[in-house]
Protein backbone atom coordinates (compact mmCIF):
# COMPACT_ATOMS: atom_id res chain seq x y z
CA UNK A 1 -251.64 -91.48 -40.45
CA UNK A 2 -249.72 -88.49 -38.97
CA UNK A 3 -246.87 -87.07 -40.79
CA UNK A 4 -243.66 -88.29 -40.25
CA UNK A 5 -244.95 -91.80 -39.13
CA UNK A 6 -243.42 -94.57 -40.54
CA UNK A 7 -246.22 -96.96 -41.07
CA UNK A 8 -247.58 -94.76 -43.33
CA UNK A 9 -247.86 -95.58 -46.97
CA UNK A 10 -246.65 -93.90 -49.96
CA UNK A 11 -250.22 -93.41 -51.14
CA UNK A 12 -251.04 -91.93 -47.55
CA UNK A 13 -247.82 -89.73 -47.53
CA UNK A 14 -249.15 -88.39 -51.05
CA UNK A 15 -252.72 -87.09 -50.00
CA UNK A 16 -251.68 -85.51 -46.96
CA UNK A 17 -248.44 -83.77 -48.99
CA UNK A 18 -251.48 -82.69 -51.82
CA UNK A 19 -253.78 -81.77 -48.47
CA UNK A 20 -250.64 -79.83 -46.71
CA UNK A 21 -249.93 -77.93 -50.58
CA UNK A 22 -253.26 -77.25 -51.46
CA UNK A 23 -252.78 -78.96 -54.12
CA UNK A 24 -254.88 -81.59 -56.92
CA UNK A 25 -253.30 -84.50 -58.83
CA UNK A 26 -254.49 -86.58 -61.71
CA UNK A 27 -252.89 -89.68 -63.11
CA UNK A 28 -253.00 -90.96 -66.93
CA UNK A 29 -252.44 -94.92 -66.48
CA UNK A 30 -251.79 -97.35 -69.13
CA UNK A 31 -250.11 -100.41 -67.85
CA UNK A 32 -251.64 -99.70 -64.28
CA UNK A 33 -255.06 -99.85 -65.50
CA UNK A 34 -256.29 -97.09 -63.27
CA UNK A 35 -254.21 -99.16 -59.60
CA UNK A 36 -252.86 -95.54 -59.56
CA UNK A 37 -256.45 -93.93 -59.20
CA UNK A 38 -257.26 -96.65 -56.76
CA UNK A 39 -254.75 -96.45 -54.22
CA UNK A 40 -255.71 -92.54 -54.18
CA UNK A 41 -258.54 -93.43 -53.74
CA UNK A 42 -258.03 -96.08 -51.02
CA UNK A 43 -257.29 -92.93 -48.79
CA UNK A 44 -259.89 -91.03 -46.21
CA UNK A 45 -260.08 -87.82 -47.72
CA UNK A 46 -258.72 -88.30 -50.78
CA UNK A 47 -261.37 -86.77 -52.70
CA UNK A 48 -260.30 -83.13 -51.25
CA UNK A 49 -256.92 -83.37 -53.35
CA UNK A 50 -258.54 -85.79 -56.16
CA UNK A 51 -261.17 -85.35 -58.81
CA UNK A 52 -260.93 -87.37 -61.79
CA UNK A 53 -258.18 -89.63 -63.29
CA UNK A 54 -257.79 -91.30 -67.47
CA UNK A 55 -256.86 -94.87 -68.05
CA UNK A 56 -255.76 -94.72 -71.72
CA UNK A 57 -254.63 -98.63 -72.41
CA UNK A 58 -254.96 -98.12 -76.00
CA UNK A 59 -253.19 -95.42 -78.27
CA UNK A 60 -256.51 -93.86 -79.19
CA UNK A 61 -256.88 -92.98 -75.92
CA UNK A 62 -253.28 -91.64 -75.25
CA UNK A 63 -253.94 -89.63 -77.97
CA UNK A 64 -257.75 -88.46 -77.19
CA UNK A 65 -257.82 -88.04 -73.52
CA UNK A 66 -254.55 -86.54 -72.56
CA UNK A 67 -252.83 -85.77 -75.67
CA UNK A 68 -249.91 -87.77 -76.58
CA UNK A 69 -249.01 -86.98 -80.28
CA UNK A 70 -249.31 -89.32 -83.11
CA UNK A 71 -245.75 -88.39 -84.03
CA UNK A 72 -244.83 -89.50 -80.50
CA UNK A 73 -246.34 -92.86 -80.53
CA UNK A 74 -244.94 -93.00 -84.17
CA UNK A 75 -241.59 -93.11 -83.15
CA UNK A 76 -241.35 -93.44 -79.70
CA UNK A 77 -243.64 -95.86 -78.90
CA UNK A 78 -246.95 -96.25 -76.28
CA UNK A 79 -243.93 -97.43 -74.10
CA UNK A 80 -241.60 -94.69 -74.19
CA UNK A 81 -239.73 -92.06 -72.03
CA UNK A 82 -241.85 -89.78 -74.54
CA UNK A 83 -244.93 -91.33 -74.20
CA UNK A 84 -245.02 -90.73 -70.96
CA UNK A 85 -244.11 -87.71 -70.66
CA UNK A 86 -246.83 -86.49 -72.74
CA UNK A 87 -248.87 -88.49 -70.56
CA UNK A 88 -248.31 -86.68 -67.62
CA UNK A 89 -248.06 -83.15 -68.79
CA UNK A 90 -251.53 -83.74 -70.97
CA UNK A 91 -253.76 -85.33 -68.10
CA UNK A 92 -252.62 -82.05 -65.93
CA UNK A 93 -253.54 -80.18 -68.67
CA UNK A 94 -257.05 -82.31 -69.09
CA UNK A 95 -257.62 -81.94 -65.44
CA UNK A 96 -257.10 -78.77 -64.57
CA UNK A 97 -254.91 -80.74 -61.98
CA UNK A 98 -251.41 -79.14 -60.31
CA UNK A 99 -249.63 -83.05 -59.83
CA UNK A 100 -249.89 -85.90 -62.58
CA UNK A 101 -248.77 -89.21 -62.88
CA UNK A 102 -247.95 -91.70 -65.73
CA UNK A 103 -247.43 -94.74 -66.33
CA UNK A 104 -246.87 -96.94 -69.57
CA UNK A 105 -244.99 -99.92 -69.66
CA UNK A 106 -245.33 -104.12 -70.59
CA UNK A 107 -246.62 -105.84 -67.56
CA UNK A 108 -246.35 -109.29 -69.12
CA UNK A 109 -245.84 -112.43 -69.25
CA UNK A 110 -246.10 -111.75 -73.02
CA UNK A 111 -245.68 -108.51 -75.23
CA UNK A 112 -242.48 -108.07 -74.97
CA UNK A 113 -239.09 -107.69 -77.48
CA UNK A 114 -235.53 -107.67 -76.41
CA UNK A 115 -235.61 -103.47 -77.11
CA UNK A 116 -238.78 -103.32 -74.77
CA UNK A 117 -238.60 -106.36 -72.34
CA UNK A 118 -242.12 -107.63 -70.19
CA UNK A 119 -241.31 -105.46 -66.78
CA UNK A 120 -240.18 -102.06 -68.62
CA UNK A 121 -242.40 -99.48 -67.09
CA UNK A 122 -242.26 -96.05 -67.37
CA UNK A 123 -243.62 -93.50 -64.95
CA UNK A 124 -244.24 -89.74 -65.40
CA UNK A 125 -244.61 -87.05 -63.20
CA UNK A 126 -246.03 -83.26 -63.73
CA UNK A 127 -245.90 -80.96 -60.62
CA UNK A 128 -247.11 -77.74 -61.62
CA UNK A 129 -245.65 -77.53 -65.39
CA UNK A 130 -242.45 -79.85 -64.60
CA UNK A 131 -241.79 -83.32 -65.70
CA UNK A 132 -239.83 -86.04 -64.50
CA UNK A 133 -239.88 -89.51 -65.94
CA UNK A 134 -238.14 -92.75 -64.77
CA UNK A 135 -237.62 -96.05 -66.49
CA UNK A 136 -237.97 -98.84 -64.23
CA UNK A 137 -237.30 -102.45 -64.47
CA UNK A 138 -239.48 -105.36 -63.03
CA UNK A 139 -238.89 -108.91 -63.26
CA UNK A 140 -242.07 -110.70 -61.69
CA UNK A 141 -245.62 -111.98 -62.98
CA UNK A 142 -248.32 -109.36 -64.39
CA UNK A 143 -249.58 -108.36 -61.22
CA UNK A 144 -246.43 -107.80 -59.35
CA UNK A 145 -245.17 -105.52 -62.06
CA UNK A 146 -248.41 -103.50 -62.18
CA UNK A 147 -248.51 -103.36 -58.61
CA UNK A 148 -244.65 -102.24 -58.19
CA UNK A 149 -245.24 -99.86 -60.73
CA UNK A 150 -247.94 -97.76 -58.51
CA UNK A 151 -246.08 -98.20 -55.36
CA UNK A 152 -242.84 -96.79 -57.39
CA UNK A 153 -245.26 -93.93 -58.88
CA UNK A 154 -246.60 -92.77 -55.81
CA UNK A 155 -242.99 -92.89 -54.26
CA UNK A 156 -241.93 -91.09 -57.25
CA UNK A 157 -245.17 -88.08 -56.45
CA UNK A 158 -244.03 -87.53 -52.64
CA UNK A 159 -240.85 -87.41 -53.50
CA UNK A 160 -241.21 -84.48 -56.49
CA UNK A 161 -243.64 -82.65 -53.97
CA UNK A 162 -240.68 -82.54 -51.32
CA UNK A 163 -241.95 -85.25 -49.15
């Protein structure tokens, strides 16, 4: 797609922002399940901006793959404006990558408590040493919310890289 087009979608508009930066990007996916990765992935040429990418579902692998602390998960929570935070900085870190994304949230139907409702996601996002995070709300089945959540994430990437 060439820039400025609007048929062009928000995982298109992210390669060719990386490609135009010389830039790399990672993402640390929890609730995603590595849909993040994919849609990168999805793109011709992707593999000059992307390298590698961590789906840590489980704490253990928060905590062993990009990082998060114990003391994080402890009293944040896996689904937590902390959490991923810590997600995005550390898989930047583990990557050697310039851009990051997170995401961590309770995709549903079931896992969730009236503090931390099914649809809370929370996305990260590291562009060269700075963090943003938004809390987003979703309200339809499992896949809907997983798949709203990478759509907002890679929204969420363009826009931190100025696109």
């Amino acid at each position: 797609m060439e820039a400025g087009n609007q048929k062009e979608t928000p995982e298109e508009r992210v390669v060719r922002l990386l490609k135009e930066k010389n830039l790399r990007i990672t993402a640390a996916e929890s609730c995603t399940g590595g849909m993040i990765a994919g849609a990168l992935v999805n793109v011709a040429g992707a593999s000059d901006v992307f390298g590698e990418s961590y789906v840590t579902y489980s704490n253990e692998a928060k905590q062993r793959l990009v990082g998060v602390r114990t003391e994080t998960l402890e009293q944040f929570g896996a689904v937590s404006e902390q959490t991923a935070w810590e997600m995005a900085a550390g898989a930047a870190r583990a990557a050697g990558a310039d851009v990051a994304l997170s995401s961590t949230g309770i995709a549903g139907p079931g896992g969730g408590t009236p503090q931390k409702p099914v649809g809370l996601v929370y996305i990260g996002c590291c562009v060269q040493g700075s963090v943003q995070v938004r809390k987003l709300r979703f309200y339809g089945s499992r896949m809907e919310n997983r798949t709203r959540t990478v759509e907002e994430a890679l929204r969420f990437a363009a826009e931190m890289l100025g696109g």
